[in-house]
N, C-alpha and C. Protein backbone atom coordinates (compact mmCIF):
# COMPACT_ATOMS: atom_id res chain seq x y z
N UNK A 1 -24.08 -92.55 -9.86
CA UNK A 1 -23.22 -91.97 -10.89
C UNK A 1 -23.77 -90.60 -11.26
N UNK A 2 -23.17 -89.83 -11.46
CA UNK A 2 -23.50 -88.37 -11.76
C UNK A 2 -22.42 -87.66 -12.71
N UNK A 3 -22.99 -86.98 -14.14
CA UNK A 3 -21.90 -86.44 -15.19
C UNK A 3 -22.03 -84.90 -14.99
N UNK A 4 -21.10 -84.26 -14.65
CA UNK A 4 -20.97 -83.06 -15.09
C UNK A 4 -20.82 -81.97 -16.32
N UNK A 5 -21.06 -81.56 -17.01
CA UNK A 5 -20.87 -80.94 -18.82
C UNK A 5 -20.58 -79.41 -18.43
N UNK A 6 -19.71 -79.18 -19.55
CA UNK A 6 -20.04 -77.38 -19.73
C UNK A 6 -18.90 -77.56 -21.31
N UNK A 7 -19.33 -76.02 -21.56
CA UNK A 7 -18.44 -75.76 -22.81
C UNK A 7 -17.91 -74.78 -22.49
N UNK A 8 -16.39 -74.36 -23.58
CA UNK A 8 -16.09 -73.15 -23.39
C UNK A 8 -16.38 -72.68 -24.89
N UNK A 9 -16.38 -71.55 -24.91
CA UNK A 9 -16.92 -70.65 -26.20
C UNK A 9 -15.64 -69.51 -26.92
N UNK A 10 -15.11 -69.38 -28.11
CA UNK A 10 -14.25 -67.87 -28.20
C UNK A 10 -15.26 -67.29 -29.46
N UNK A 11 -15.96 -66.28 -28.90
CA UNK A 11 -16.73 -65.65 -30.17
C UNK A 11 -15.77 -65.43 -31.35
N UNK A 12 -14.84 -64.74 -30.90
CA UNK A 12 -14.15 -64.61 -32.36
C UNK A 12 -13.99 -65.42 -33.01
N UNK A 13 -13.19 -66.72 -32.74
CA UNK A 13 -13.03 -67.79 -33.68
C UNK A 13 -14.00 -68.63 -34.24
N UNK A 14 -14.85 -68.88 -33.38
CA UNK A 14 -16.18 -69.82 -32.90
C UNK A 14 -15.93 -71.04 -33.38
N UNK A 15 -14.98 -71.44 -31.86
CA UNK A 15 -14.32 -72.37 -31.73
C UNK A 15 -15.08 -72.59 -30.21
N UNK A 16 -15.17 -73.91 -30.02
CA UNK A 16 -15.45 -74.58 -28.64
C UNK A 16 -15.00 -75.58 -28.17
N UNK A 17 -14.65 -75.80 -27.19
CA UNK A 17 -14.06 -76.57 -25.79
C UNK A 17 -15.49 -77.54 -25.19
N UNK A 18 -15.81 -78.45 -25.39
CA UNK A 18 -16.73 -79.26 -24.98
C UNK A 18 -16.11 -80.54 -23.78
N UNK A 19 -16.70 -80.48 -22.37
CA UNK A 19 -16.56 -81.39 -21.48
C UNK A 19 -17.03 -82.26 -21.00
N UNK A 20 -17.51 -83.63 -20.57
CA UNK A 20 -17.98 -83.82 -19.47
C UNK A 20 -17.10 -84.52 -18.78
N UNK A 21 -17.27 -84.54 -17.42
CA UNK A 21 -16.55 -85.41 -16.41
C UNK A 21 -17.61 -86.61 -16.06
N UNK A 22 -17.40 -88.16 -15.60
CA UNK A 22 -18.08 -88.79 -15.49
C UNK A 22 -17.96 -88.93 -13.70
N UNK A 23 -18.20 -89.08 -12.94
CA UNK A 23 -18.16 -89.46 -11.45
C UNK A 23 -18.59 -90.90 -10.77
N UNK A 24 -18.22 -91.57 -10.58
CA UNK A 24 -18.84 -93.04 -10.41
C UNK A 24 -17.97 -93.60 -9.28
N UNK A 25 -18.37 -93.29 -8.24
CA UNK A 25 -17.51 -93.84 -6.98
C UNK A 25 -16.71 -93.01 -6.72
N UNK A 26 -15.38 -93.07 -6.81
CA UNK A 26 -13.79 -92.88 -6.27
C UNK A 26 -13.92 -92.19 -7.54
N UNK A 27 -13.77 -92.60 -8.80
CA UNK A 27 -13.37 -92.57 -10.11
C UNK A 27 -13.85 -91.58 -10.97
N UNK A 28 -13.17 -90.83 -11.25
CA UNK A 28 -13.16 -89.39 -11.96
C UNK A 28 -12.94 -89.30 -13.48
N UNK A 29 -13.44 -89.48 -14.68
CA UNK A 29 -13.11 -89.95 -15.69
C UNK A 29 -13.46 -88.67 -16.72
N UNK A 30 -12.19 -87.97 -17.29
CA UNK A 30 -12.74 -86.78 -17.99
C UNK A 30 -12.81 -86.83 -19.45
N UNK A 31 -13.30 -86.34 -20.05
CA UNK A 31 -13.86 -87.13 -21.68
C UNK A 31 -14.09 -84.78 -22.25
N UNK A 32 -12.83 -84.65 -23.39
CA UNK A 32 -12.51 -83.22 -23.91
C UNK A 32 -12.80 -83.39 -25.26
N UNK A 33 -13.33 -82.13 -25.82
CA UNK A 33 -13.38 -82.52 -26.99
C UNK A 33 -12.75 -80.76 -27.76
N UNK A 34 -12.51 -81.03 -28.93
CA UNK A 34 -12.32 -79.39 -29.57
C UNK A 34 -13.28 -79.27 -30.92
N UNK A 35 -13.96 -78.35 -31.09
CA UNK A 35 -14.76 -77.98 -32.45
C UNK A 35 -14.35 -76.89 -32.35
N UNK A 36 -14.26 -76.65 -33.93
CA UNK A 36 -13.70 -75.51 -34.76
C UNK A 36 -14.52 -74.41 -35.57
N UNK A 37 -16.19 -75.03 -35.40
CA UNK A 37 -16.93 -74.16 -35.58
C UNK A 37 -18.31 -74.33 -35.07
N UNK A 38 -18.82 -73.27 -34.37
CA UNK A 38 -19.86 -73.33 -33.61
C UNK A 38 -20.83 -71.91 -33.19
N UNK A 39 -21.88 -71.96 -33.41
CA UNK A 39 -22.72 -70.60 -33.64
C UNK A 39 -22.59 -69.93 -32.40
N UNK A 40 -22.47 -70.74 -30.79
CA UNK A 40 -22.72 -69.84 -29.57
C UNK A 40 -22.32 -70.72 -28.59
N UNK A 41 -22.43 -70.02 -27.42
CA UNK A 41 -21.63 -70.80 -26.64
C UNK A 41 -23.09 -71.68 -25.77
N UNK A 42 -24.27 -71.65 -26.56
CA UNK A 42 -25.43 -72.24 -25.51
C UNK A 42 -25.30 -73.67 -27.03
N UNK A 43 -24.72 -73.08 -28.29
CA UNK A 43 -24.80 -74.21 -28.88
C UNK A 43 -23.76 -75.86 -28.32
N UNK A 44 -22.51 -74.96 -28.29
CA UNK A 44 -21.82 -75.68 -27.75
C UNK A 44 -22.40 -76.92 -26.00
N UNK A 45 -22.81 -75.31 -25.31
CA UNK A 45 -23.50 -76.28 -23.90
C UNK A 45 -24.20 -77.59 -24.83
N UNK A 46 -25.03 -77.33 -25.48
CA UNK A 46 -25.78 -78.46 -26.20
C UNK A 46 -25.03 -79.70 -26.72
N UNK A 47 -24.34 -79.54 -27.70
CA UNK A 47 -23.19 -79.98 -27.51
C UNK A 47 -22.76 -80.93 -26.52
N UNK A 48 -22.30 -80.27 -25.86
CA UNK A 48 -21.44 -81.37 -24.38
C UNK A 48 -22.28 -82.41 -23.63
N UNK A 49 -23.55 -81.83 -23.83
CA UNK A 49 -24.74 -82.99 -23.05
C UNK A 49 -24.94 -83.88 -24.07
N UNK A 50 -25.16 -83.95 -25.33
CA UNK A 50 -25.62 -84.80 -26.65
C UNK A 50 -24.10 -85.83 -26.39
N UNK A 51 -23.05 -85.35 -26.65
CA UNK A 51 -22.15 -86.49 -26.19
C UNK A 51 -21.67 -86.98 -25.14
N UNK A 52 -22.36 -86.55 -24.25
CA UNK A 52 -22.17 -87.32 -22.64
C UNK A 52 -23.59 -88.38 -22.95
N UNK A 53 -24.73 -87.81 -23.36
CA UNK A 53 -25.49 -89.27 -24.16
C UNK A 53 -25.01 -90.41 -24.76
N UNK A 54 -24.26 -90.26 -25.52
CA UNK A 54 -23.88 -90.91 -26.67
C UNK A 54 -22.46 -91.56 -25.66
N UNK A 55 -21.91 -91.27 -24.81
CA UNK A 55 -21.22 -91.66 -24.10
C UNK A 55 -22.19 -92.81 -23.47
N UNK A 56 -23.02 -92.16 -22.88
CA UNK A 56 -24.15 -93.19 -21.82
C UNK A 56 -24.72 -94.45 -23.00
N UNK A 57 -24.49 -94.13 -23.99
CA UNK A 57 -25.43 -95.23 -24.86
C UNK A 57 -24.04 -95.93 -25.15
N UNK A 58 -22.95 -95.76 -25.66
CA UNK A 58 -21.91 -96.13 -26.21
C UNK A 58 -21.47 -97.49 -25.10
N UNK A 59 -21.26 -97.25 -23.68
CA UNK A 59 -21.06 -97.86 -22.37
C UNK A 59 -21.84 -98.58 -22.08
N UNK A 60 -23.35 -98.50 -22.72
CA UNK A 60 -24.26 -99.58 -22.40
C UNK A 60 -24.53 -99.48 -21.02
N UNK A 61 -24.48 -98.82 -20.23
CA UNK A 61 -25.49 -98.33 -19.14
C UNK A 61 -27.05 -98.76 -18.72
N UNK A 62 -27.06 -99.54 -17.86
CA UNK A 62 -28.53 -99.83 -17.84
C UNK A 62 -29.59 -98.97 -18.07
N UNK A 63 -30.57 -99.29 -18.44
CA UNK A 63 -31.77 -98.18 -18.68
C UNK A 63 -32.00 -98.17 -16.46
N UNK A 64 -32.31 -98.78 -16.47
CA UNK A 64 -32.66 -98.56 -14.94
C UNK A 64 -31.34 -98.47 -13.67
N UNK A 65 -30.49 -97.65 -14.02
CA UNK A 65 -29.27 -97.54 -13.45
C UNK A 65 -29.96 -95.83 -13.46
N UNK A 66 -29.94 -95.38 -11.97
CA UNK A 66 -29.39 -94.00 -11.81
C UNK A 66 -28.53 -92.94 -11.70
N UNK A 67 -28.81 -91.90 -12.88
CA UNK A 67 -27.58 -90.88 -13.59
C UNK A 67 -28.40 -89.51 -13.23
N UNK A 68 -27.58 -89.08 -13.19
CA UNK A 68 -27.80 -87.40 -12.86
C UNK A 68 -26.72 -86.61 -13.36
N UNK A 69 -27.09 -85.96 -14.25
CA UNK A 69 -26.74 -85.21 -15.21
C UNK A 69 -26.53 -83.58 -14.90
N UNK A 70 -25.44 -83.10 -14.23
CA UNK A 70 -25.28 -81.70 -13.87
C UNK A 70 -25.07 -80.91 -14.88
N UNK A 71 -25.61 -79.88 -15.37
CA UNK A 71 -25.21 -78.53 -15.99
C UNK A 71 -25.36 -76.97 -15.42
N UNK A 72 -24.59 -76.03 -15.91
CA UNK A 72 -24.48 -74.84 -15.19
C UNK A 72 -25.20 -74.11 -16.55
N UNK A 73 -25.82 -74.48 -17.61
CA UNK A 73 -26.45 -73.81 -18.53
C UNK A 73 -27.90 -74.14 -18.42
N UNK A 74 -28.38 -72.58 -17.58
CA UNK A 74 -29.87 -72.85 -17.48
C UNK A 74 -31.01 -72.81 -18.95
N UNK A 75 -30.09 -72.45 -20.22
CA UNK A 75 -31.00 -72.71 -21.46
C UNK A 75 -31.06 -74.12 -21.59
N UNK A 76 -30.00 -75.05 -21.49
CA UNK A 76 -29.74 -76.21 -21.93
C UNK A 76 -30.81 -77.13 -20.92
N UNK A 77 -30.88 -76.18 -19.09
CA UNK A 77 -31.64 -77.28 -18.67
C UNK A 77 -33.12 -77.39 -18.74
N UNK A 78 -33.61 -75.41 -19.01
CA UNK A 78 -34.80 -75.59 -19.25
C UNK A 78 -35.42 -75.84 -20.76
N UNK A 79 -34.90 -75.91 -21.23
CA UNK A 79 -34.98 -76.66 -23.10
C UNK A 79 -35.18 -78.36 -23.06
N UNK A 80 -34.86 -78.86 -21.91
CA UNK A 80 -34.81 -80.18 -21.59
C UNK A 80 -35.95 -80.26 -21.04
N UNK A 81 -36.37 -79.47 -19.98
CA UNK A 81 -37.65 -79.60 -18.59
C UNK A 81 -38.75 -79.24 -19.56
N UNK A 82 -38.55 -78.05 -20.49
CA UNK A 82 -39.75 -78.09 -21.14
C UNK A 82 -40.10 -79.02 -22.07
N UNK A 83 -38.88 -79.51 -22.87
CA UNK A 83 -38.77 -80.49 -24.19
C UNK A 83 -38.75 -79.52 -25.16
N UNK A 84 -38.90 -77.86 -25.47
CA UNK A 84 -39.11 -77.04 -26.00
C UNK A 84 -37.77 -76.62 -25.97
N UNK A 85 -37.20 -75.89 -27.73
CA UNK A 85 -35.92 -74.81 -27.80
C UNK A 85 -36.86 -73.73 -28.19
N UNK A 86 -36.33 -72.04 -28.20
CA UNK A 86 -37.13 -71.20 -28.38
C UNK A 86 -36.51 -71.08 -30.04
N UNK A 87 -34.83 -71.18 -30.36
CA UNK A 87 -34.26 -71.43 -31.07
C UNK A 87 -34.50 -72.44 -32.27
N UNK A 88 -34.80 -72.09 -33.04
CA UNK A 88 -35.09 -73.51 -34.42
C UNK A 88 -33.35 -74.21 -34.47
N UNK A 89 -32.11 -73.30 -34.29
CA UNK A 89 -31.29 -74.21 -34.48
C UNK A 89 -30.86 -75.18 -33.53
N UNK A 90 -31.48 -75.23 -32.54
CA UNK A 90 -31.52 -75.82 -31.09
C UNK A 90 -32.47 -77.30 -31.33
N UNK A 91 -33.21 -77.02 -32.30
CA UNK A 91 -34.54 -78.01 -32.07
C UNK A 91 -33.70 -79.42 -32.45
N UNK A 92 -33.08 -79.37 -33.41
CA UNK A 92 -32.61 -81.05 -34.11
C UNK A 92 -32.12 -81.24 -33.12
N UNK A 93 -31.58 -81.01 -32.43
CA UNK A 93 -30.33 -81.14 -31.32
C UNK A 93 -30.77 -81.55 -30.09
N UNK A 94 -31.82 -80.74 -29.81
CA UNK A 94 -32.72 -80.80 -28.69
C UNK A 94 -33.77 -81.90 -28.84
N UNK A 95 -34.06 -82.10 -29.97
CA UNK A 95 -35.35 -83.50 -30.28
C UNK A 95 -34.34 -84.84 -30.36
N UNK A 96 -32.94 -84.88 -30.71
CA UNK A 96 -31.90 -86.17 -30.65
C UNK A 96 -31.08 -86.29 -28.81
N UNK A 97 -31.56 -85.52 -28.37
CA UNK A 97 -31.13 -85.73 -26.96
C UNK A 97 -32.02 -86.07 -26.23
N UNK A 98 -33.09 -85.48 -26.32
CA UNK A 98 -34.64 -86.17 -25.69
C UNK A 98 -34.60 -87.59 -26.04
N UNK A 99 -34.67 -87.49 -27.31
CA UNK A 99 -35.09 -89.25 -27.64
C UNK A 99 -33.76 -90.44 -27.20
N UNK A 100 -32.37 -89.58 -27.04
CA UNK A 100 -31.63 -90.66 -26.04
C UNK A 100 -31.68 -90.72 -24.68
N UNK A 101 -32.44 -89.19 -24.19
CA UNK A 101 -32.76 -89.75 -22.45
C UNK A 101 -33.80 -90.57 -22.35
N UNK A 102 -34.85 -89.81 -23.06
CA UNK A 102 -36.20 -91.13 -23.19
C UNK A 102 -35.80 -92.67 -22.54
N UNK A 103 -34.87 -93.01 -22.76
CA UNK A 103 -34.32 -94.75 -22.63
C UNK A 103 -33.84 -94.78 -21.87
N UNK A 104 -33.52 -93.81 -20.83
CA UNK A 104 -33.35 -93.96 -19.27
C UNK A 104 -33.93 -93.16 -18.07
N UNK A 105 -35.00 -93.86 -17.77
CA UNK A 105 -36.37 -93.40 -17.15
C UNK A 105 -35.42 -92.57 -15.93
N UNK A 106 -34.41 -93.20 -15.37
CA UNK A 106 -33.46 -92.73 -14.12
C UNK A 106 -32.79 -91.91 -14.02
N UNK A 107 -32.72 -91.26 -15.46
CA UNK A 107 -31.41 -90.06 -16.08
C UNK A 107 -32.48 -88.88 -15.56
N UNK A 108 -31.78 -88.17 -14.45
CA UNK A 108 -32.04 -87.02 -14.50
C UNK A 108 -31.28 -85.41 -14.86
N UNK A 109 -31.98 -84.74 -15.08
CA UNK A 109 -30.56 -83.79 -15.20
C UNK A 109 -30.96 -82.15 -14.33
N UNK A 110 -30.29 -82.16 -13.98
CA UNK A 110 -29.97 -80.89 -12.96
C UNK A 110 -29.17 -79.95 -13.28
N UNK A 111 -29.77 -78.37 -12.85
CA UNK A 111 -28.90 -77.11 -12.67
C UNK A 111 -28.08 -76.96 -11.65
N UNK A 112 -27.00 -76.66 -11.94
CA UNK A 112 -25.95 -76.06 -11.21
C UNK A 112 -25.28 -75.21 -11.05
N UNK A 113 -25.15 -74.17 -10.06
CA UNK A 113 -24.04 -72.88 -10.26
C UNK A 113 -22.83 -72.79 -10.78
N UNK A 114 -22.51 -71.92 -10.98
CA UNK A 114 -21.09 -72.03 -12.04
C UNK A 114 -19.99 -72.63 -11.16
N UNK A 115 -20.34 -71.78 -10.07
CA UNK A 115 -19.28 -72.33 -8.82
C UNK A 115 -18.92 -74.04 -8.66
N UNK A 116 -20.06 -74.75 -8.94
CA UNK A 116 -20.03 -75.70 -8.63
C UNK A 116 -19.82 -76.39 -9.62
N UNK A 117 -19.50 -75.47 -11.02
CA UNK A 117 -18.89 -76.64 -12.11
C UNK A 117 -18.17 -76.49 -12.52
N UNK A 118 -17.12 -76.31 -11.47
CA UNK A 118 -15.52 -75.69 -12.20
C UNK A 118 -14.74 -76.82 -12.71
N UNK A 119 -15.09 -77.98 -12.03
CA UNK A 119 -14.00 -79.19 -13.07
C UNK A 119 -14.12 -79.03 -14.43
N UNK A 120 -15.77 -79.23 -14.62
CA UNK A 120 -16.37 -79.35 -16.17
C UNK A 120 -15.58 -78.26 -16.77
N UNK A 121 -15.46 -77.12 -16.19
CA UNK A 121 -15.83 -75.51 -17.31
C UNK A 121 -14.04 -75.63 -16.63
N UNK A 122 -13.11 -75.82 -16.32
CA UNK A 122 -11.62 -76.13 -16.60
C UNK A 122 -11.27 -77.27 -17.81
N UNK A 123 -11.98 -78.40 -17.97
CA UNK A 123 -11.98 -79.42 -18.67
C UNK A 123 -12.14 -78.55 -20.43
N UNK A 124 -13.27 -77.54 -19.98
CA UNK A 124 -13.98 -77.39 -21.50
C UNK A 124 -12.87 -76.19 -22.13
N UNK A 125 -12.23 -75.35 -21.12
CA UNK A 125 -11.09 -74.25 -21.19
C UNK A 125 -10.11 -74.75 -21.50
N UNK A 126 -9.54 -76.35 -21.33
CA UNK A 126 -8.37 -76.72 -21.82
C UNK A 126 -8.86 -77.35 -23.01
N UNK A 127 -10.00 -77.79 -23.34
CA UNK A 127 -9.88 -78.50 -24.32
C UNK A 127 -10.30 -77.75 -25.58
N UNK A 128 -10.42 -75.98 -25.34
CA UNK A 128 -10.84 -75.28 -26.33
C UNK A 128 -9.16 -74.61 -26.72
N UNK A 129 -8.59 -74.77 -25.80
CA UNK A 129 -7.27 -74.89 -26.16
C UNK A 129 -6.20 -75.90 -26.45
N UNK A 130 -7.00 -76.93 -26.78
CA UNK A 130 -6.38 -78.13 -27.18
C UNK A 130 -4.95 -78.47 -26.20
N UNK A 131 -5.26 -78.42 -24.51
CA UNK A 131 -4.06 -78.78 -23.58
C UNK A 131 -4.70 -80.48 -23.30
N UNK A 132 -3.96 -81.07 -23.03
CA UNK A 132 -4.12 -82.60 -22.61
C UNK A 132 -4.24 -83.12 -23.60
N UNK A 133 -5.29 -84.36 -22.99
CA UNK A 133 -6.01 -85.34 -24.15
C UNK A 133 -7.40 -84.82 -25.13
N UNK A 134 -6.82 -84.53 -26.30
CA UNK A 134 -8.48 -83.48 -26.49
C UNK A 134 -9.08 -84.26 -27.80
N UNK A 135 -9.84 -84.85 -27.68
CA UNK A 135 -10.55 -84.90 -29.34
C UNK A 135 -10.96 -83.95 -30.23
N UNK A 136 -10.44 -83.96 -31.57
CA UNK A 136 -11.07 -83.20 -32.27
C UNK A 136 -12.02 -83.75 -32.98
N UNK A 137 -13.81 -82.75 -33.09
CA UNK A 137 -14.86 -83.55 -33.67
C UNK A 137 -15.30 -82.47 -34.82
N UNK A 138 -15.54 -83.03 -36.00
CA UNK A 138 -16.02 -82.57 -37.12
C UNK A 138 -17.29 -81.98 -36.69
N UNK A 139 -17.45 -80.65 -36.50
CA UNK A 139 -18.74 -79.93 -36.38
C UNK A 139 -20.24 -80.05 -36.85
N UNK A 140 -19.69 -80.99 -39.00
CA UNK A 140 -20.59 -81.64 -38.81
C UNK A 140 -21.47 -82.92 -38.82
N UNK A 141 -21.11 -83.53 -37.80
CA UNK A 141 -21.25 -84.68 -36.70
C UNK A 141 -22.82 -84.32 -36.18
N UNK A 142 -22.68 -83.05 -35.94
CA UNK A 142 -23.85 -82.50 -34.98
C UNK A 142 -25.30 -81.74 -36.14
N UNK A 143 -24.86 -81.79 -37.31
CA UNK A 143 -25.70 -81.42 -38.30
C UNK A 143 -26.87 -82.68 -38.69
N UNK A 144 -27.95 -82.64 -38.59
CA UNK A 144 -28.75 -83.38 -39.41
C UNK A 144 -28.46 -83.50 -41.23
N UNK A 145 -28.34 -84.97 -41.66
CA UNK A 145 -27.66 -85.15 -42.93
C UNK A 145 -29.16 -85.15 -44.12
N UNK A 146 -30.40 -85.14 -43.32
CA UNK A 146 -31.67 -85.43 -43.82
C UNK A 146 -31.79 -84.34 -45.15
């Protein structure tokens, strides 16, 4: 099984388009979301991976089932490889995604060229335009309430 993510970003509005596609065999399963406010478009990338987690935990996914996790945002993947954001507003975000891969020793996640993530980054373009099936998620969802 392997998930693909990307976001789309409109500075002006700072509004975002959040994607992932799931891949599992034959079966192509795309999961859109829309937020209405969002600081950047590396916040958003962040974003799209935290709920492709929460997807993986939601589904009950074995811990020892292998996932591979594609992104075309090399902040998002080296913020992961290091466990480090350089960003403080990155860190809550970045310390609640660690601690849901933590629980799947098999989850890996990988860089990818843009080229190669055009489903995701079409998925995240329609859903920042609210075309298809799109969820809308309260922005703050993603805020620490502490």
């Amino acid at each position: 099984m392997w998930i693909q993510i990307d976001a789309a970003f409109d500075p002006k509005t700072k509004e975002a388009g959040l994607a992932f596609l799931v891949f599992n065999g034959e079966k192509v399963a795309t999961f859109k979301f829309y937020i209405n406010e969002c600081l950047d478009n590396h916040q958003a990338e962040f974003f799209a991976l935290r709920l492709a987690m929460q997807w993986i935990k939601q589904e009950k996914l074995k811990t020892d089932q292998l996932i591979q996790i594609k992104t075309d945002s090399k902040i998002v993947f080296q913020s992961i490889e290091k466990r480090f954001a350089k960003k403080d507003y990155f860190s809550k975000l970045l310390k609640d995604i660690l601690f849901e891969m933590d629980h799947y020793p098999l989850l890996f996640l990988k860089w990818i060229p843009e080229k190669e993530n055009r489903a995701a980054d079409q998925a995240a373009k329609q859903a920042l335009r609210k075309q298809g099936k799109v969820k809308t998620l309260d922005p703050y969802l993603f805020v620490d309430q502490n």
